[in-house]
C-alpha atoms as a PDB file:
ATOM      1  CA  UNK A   1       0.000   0.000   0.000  1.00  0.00           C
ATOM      2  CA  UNK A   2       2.899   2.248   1.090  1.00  0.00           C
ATOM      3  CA  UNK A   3       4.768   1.591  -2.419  1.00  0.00           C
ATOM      4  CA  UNK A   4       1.311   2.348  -4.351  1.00  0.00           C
ATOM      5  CA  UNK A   5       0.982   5.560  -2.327  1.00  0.00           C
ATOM      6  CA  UNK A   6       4.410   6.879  -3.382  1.00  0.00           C
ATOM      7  CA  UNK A   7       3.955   6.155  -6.868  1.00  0.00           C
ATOM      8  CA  UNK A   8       0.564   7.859  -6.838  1.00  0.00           C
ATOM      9  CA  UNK A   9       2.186  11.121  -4.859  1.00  0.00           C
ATOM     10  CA  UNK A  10       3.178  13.087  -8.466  1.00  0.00           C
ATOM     11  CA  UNK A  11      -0.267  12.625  -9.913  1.00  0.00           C
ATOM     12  CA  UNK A  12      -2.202  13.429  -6.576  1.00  0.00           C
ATOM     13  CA  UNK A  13      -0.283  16.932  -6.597  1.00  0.00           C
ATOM     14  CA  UNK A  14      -0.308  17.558 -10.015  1.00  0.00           C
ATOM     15  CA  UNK A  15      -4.230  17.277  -9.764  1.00  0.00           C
ATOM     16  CA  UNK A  16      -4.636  19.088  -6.499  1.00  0.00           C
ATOM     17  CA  UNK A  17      -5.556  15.597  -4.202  1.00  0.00           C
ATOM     18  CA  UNK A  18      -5.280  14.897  -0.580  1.00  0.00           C
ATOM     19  CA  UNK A  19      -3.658  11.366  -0.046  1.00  0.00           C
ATOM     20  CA  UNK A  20      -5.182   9.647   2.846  1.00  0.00           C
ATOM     21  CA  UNK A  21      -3.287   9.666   6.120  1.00  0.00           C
ATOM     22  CA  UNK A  22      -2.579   6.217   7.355  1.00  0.00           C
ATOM     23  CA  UNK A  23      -1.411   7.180  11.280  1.00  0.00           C
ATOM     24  CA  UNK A  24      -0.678   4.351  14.021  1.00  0.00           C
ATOM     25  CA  UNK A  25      -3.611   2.420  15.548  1.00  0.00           C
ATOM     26  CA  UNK A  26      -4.699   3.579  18.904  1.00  0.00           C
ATOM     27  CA  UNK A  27      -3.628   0.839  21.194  1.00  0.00           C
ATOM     28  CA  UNK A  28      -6.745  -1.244  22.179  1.00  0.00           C
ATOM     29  CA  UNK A  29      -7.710  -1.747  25.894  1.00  0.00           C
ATOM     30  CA  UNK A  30     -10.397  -4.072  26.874  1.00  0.00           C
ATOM     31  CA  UNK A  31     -11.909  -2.966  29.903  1.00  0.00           C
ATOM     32  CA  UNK A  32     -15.064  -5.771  31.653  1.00  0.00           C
ATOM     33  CA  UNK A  33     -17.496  -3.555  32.810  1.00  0.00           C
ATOM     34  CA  UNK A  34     -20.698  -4.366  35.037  1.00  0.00           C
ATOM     35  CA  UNK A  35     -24.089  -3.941  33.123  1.00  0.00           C
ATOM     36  CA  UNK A  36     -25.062  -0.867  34.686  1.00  0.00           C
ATOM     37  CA  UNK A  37     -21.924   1.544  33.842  1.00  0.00           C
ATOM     38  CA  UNK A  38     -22.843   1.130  29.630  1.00  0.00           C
ATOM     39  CA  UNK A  39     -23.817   4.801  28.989  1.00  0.00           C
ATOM     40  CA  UNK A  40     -21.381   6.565  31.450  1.00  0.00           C
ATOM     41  CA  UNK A  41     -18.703   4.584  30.317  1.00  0.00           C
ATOM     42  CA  UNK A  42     -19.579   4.162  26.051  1.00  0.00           C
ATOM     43  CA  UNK A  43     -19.157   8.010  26.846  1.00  0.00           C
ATOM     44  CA  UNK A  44     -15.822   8.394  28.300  1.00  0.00           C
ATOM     45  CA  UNK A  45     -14.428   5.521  26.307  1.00  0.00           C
ATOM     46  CA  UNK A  46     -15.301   7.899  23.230  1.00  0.00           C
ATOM     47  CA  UNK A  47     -13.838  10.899  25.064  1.00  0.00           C
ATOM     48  CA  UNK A  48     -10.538   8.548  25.689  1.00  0.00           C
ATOM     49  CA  UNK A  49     -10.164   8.061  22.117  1.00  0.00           C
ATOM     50  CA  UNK A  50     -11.354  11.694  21.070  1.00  0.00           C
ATOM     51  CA  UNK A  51      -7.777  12.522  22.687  1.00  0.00           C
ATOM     52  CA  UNK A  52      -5.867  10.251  20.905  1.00  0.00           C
ATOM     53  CA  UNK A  53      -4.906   8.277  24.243  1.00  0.00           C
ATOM     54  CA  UNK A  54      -5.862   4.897  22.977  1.00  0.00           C
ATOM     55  CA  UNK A  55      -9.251   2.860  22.740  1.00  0.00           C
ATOM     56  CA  UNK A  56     -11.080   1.614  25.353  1.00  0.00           C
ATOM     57  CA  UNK A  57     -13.057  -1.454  23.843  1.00  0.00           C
ATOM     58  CA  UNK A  58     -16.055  -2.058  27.091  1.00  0.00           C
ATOM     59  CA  UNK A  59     -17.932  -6.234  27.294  1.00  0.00           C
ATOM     60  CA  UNK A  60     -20.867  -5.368  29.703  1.00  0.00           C
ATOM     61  CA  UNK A  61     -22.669  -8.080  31.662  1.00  0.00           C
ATOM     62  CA  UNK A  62     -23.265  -8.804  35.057  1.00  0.00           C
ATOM     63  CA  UNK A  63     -20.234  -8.683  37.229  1.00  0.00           C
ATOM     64  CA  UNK A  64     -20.340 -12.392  38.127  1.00  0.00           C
ATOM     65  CA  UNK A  65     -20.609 -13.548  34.647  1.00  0.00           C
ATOM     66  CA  UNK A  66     -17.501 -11.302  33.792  1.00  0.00           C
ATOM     67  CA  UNK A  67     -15.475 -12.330  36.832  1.00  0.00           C
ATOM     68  CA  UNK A  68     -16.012 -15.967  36.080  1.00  0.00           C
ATOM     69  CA  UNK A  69     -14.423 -15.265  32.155  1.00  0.00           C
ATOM     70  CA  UNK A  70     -11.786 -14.029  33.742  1.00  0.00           C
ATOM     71  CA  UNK A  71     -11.252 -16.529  35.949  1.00  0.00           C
ATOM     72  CA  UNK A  72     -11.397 -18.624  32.906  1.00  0.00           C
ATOM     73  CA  UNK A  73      -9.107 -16.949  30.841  1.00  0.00           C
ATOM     74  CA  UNK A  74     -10.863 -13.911  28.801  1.00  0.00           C
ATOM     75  CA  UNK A  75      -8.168 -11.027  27.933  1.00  0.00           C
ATOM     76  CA  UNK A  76      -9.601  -8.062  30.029  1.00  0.00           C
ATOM     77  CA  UNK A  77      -7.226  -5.433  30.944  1.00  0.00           C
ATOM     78  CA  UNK A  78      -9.361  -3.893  33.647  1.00  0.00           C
ATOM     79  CA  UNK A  79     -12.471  -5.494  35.678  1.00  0.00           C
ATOM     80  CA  UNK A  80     -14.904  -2.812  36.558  1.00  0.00           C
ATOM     81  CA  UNK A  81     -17.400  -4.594  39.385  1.00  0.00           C
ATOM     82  CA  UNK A  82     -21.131  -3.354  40.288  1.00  0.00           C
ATOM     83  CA  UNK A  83     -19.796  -5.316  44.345  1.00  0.00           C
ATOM     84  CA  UNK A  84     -17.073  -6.165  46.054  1.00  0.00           C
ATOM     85  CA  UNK A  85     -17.906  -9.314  46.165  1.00  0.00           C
ATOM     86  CA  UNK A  86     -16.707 -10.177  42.716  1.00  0.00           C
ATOM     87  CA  UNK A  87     -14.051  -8.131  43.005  1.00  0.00           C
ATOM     88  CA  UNK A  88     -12.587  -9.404  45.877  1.00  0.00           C
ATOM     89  CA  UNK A  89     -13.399 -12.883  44.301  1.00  0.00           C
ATOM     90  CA  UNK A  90     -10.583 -12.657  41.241  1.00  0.00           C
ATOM     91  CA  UNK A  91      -8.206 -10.652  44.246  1.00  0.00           C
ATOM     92  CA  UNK A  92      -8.290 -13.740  45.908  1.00  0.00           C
ATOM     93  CA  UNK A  93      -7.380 -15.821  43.117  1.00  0.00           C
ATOM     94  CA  UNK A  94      -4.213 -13.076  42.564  1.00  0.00           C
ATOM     95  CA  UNK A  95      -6.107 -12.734  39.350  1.00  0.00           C
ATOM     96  CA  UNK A  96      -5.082  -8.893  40.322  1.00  0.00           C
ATOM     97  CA  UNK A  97      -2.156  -6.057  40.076  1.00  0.00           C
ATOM     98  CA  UNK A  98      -1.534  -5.215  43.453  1.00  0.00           C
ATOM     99  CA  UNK A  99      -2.413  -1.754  44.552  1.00  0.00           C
ATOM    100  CA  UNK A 100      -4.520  -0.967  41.544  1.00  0.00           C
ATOM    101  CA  UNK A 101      -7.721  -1.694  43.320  1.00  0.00           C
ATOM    102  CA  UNK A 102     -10.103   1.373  44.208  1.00  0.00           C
ATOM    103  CA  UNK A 103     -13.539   2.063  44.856  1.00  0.00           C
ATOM    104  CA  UNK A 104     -14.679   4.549  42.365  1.00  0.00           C
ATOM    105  CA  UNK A 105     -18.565   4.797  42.395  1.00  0.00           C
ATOM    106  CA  UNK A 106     -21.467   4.919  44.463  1.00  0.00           C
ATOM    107  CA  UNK A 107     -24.954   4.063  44.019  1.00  0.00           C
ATOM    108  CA  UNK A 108     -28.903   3.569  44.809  1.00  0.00           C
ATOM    109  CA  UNK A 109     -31.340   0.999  44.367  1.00  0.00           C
ATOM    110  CA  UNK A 110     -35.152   1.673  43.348  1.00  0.00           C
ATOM    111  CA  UNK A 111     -38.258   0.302  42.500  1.00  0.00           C
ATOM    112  CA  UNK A 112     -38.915   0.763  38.974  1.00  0.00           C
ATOM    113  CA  UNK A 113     -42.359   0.333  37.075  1.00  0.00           C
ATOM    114  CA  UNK A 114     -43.079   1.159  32.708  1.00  0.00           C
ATOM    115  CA  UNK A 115     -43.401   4.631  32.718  1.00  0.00           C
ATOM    116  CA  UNK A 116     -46.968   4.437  30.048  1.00  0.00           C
ATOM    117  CA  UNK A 117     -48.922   1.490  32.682  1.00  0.00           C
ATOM    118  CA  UNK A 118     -51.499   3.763  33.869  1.00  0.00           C
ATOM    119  CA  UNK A 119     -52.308   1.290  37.178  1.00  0.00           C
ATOM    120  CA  UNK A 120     -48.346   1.300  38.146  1.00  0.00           C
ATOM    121  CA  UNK A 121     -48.215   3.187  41.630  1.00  0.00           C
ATOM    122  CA  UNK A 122     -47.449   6.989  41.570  1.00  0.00           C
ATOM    123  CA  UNK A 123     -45.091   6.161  44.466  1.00  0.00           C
ATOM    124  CA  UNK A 124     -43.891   3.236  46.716  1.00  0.00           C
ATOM    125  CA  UNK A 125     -43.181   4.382  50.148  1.00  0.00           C
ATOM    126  CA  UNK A 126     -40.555   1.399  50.741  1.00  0.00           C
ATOM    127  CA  UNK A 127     -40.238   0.283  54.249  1.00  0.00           C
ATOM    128  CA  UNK A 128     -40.615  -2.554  56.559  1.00  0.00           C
ATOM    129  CA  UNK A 129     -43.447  -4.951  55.308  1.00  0.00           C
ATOM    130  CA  UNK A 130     -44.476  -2.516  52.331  1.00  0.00           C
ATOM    131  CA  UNK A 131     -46.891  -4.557  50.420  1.00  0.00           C
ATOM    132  CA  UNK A 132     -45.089  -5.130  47.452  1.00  0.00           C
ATOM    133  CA  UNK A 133     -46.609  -8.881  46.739  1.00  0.00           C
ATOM    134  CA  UNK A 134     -49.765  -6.745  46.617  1.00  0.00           C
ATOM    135  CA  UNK A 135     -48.634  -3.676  44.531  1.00  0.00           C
ATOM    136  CA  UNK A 136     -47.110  -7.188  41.841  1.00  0.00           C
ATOM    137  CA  UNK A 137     -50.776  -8.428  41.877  1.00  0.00           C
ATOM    138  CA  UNK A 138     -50.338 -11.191  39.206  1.00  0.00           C
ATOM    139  CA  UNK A 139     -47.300  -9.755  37.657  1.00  0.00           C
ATOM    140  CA  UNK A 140     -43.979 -11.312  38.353  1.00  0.00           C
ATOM    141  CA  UNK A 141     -40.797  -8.399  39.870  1.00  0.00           C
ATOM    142  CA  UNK A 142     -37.937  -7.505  37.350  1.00  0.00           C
ATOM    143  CA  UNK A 143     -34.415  -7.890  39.266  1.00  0.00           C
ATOM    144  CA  UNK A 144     -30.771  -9.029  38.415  1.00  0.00           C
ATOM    145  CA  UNK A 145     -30.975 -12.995  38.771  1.00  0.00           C
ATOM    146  CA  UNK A 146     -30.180 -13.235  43.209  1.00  0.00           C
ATOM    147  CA  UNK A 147     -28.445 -15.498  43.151  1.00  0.00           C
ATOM    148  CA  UNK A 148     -25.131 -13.928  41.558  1.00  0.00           C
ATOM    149  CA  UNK A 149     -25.939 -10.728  39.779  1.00  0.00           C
ATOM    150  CA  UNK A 150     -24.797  -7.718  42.342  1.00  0.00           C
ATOM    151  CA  UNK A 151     -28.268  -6.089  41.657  1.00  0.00           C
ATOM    152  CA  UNK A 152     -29.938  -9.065  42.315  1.00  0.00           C
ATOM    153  CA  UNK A 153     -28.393  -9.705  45.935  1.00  0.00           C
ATOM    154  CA  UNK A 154     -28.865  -6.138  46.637  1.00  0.00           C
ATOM    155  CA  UNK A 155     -32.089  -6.387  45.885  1.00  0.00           C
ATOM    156  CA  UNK A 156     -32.611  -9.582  47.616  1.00  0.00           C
ATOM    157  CA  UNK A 157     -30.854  -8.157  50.744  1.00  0.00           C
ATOM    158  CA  UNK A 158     -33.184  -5.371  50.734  1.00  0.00           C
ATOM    159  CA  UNK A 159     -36.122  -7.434  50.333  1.00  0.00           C
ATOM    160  CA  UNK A 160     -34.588  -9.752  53.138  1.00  0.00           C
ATOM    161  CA  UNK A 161     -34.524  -6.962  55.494  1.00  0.00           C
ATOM    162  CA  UNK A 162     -37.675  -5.350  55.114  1.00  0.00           C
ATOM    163  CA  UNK A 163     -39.361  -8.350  56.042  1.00  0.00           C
ATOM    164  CA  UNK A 164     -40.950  -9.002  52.636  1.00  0.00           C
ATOM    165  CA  UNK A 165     -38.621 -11.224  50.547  1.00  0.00           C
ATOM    166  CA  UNK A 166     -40.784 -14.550  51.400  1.00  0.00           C
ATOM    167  CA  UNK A 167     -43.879 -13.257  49.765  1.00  0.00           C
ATOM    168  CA  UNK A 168     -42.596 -12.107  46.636  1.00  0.00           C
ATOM    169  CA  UNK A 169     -39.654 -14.819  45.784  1.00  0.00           C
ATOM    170  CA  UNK A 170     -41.769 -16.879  43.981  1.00  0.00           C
ATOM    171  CA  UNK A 171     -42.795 -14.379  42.041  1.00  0.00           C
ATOM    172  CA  UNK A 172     -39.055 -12.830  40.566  1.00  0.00           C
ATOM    173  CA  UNK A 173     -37.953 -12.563  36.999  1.00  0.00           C
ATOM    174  CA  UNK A 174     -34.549 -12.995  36.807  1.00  0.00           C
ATOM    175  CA  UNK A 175     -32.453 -11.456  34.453  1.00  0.00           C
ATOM    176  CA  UNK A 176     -28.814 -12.145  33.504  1.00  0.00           C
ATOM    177  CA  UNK A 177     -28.071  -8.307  34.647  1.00  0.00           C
ATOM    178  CA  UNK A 178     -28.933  -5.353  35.848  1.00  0.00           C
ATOM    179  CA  UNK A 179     -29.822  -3.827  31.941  1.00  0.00           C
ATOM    180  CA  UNK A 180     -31.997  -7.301  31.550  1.00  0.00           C
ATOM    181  CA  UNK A 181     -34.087  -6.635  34.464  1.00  0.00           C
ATOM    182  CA  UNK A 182     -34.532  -2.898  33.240  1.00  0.00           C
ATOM    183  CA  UNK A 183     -35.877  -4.353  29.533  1.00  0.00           C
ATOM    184  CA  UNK A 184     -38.648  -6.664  31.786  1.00  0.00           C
ATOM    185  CA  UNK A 185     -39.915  -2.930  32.836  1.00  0.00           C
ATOM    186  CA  UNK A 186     -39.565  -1.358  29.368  1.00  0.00           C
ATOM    187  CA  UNK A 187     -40.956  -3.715  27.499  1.00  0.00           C
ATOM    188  CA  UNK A 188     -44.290  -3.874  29.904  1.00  0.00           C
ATOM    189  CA  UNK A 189     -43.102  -7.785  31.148  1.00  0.00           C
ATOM    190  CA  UNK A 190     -42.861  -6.957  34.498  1.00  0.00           C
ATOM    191  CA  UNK A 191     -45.009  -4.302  36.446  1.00  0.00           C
ATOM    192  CA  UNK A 192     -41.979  -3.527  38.862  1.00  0.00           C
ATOM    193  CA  UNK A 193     -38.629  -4.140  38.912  1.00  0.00           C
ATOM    194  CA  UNK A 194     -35.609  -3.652  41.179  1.00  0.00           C
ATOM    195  CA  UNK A 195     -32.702  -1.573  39.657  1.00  0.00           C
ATOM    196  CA  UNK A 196     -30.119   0.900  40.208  1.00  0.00           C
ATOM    197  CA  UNK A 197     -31.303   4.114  40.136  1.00  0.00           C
ATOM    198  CA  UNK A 198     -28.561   5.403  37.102  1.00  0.00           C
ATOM    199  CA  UNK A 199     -30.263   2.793  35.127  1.00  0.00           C
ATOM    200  CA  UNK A 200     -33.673   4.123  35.735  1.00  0.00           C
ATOM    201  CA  UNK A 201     -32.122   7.160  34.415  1.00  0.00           C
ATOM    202  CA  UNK A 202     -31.533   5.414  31.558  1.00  0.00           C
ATOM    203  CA  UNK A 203     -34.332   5.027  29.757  1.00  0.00           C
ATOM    204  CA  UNK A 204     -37.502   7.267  29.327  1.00  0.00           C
ATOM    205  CA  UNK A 205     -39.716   3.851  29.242  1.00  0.00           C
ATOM    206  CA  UNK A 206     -39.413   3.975  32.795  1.00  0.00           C
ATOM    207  CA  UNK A 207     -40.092   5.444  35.993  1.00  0.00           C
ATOM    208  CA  UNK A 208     -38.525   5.388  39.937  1.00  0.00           C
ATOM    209  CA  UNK A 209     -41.099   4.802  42.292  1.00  0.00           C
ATOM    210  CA  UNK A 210     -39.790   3.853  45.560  1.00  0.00           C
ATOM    211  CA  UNK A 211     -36.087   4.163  46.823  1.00  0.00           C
ATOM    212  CA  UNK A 212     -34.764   1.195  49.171  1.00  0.00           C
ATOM    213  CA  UNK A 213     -33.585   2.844  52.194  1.00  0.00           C
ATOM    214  CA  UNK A 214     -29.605   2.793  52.227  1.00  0.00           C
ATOM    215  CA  UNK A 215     -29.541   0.707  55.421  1.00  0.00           C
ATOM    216  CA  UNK A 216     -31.827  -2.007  53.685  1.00  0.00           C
ATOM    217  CA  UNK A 217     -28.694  -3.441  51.830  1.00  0.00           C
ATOM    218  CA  UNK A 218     -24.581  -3.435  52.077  1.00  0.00           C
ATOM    219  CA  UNK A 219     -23.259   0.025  49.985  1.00  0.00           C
ATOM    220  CA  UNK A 220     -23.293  -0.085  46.819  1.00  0.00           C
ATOM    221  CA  UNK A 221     -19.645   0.354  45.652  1.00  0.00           C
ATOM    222  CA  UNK A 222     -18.435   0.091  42.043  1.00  0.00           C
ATOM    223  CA  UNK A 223     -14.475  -1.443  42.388  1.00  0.00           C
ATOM    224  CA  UNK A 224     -12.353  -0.823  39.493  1.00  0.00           C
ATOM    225  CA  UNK A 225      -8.997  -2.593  38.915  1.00  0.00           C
ATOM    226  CA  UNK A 226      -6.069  -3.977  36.799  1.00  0.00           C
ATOM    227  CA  UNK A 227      -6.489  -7.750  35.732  1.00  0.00           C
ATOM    228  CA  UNK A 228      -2.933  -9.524  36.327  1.00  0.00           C
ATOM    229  CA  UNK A 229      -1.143  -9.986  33.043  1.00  0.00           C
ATOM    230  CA  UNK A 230      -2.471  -6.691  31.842  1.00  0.00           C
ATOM    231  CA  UNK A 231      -0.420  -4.195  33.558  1.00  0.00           C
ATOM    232  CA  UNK A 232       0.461  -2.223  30.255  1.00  0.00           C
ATOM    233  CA  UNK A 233       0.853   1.102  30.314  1.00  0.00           C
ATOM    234  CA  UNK A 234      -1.503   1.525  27.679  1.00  0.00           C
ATOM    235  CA  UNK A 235      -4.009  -0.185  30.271  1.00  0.00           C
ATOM    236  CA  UNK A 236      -2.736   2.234  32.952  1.00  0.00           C
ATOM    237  CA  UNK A 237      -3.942   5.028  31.019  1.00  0.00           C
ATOM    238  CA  UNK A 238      -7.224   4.144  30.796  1.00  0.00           C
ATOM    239  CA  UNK A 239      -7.059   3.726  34.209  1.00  0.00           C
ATOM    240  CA  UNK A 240      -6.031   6.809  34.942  1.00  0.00           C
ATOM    241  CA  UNK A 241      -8.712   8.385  32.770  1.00  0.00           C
ATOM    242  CA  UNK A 242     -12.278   6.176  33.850  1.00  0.00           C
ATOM    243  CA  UNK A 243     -10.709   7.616  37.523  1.00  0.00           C
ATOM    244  CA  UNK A 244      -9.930  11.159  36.350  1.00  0.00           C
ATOM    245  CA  UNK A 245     -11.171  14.587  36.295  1.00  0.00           C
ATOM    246  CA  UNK A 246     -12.846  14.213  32.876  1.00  0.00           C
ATOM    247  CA  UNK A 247     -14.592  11.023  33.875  1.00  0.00           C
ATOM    248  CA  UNK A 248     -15.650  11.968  37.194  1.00  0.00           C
ATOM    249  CA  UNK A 249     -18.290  14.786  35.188  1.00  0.00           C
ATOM    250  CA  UNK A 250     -19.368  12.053  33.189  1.00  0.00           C
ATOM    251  CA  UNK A 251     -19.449   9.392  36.105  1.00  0.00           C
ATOM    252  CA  UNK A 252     -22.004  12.447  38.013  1.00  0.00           C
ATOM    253  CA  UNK A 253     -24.135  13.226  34.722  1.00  0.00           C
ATOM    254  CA  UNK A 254     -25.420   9.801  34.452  1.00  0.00           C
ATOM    255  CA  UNK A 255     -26.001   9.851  38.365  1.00  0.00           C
ATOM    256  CA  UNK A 256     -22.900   7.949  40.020  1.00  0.00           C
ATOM    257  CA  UNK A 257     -22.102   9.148  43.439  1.00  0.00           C
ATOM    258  CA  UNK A 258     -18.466   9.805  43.622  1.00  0.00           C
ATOM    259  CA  UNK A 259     -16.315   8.307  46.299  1.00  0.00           C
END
């Protein structure tokens, strides 16, 4: 190609013509992200590359399913976890760097219903024994699959606490993430569901109508670290940038709390 560029040079000037520019390719670094951190982070991955820094290249799913490929072999460069539970899961394997481990985000965890279902409830006040089998009627309740997906066992040890989990277990969707319980909602599946509240942000197909009181659950804390193996410094830059200034606007915009 190089050759058939140089022999083309003379005529491109002689006619006036821009050659094409064939520059280096932006070093690629695959980051495994939980479901819930796809907008925030599609848009500081773009802002990454829009400086020439590299490309961040994002797999989304539920932070035990992306934990477990890792385990197992899959070439992420950085592990971004919804818990710490997953997180502390490949640390204990040394599946780690050392010392690159940090909480970055906070969260909350709502009570969603499909924004256009005239009979959902205006608003859920969520506390001990809050009739929630009632408010599902015959309709089943949208949440990250319990017994793995960090939404789910939030959820679950929310449900747990309030003294309501036995009536309604029988009647849970679960989803393979966070974003799968939020389509149950969209698409009218579920009446409720049980989300984060940045990914009821997410969507205009749905509504928050009941917040889980922060004592209901453990904290939600979003980990973020370097997968051993993968301590590049192309991978250290992206590091650097999900945990920098520019990202931290971003991280707030889509409603992360900031640790």
């Amino acid at each position: 190609m190089k050759n058939f560029l140089r022999r083309l040079a003379p005529l491109a000037i002689a006619l006036g013509l821009a050659l094409p520019s064939f520059g280096p390719a932006l070093a690629e670094t695959p980051v495994f992200a939980a479901a819930s951190t796809t907008d925030a982070l599609n848009e500081i991955a773009a802002a990454f590359a829009a400086k020439k820094l590299g490309t961040i290249v994002s797999t989304y799913n539920a932070s035990s399913t992306l934990a477990k490929q890792i385990e197992n072999g899959a070439p992420a460069a950085l592990f971004f976890s919804a818990d710490e539970q997953w997180m502390d899961y490949l640390d204990n394997k040394k599946l780690l760097v050392p010392g690159s481990r940090s909480d970055l985000l906070g969260n909350a965890l709502v009570l969603i219903a499909p924004k256009a279902e005239t009979g959902a409830p205006a608003e859920v006040a969520i506390g001990p024994g809050f009739p929630l089998a009632k408010l599902l009627g015959d309709g089943r309740l949208a949440m990250g699959d319990p017994a793995h997906v960090p939404a789910g066992l939030y959820g679950k040890a929310a449900l747990e606490k309030l003294g309501v989990w036995d009536q309604v277990k029988d009647k849970v969707a679960a989803a393979e993430n966070v974003r799968g319980a939020l389509a149950f909602v969209e698409r009218g599946e579920a009446p409720l569901g049980i989300v984060y509240a940045t990914d009821a942000m997410a969507t205009p197909k749905v509504r928050a109508v009941g917040v889980f009181p922060e004592d209901s659950h453990p904290p939600i804390l979003y980990p973020v670290a370097l997968v051993a193996g993968h301590d590049t410094p192309e991978a250290r830059a992206a590091l650097d940038f999900i945990r920098g200034p520019e990202a931290k606007a971003i991280w707030t915009k889509y409603g992360f709390r900031l640790l």
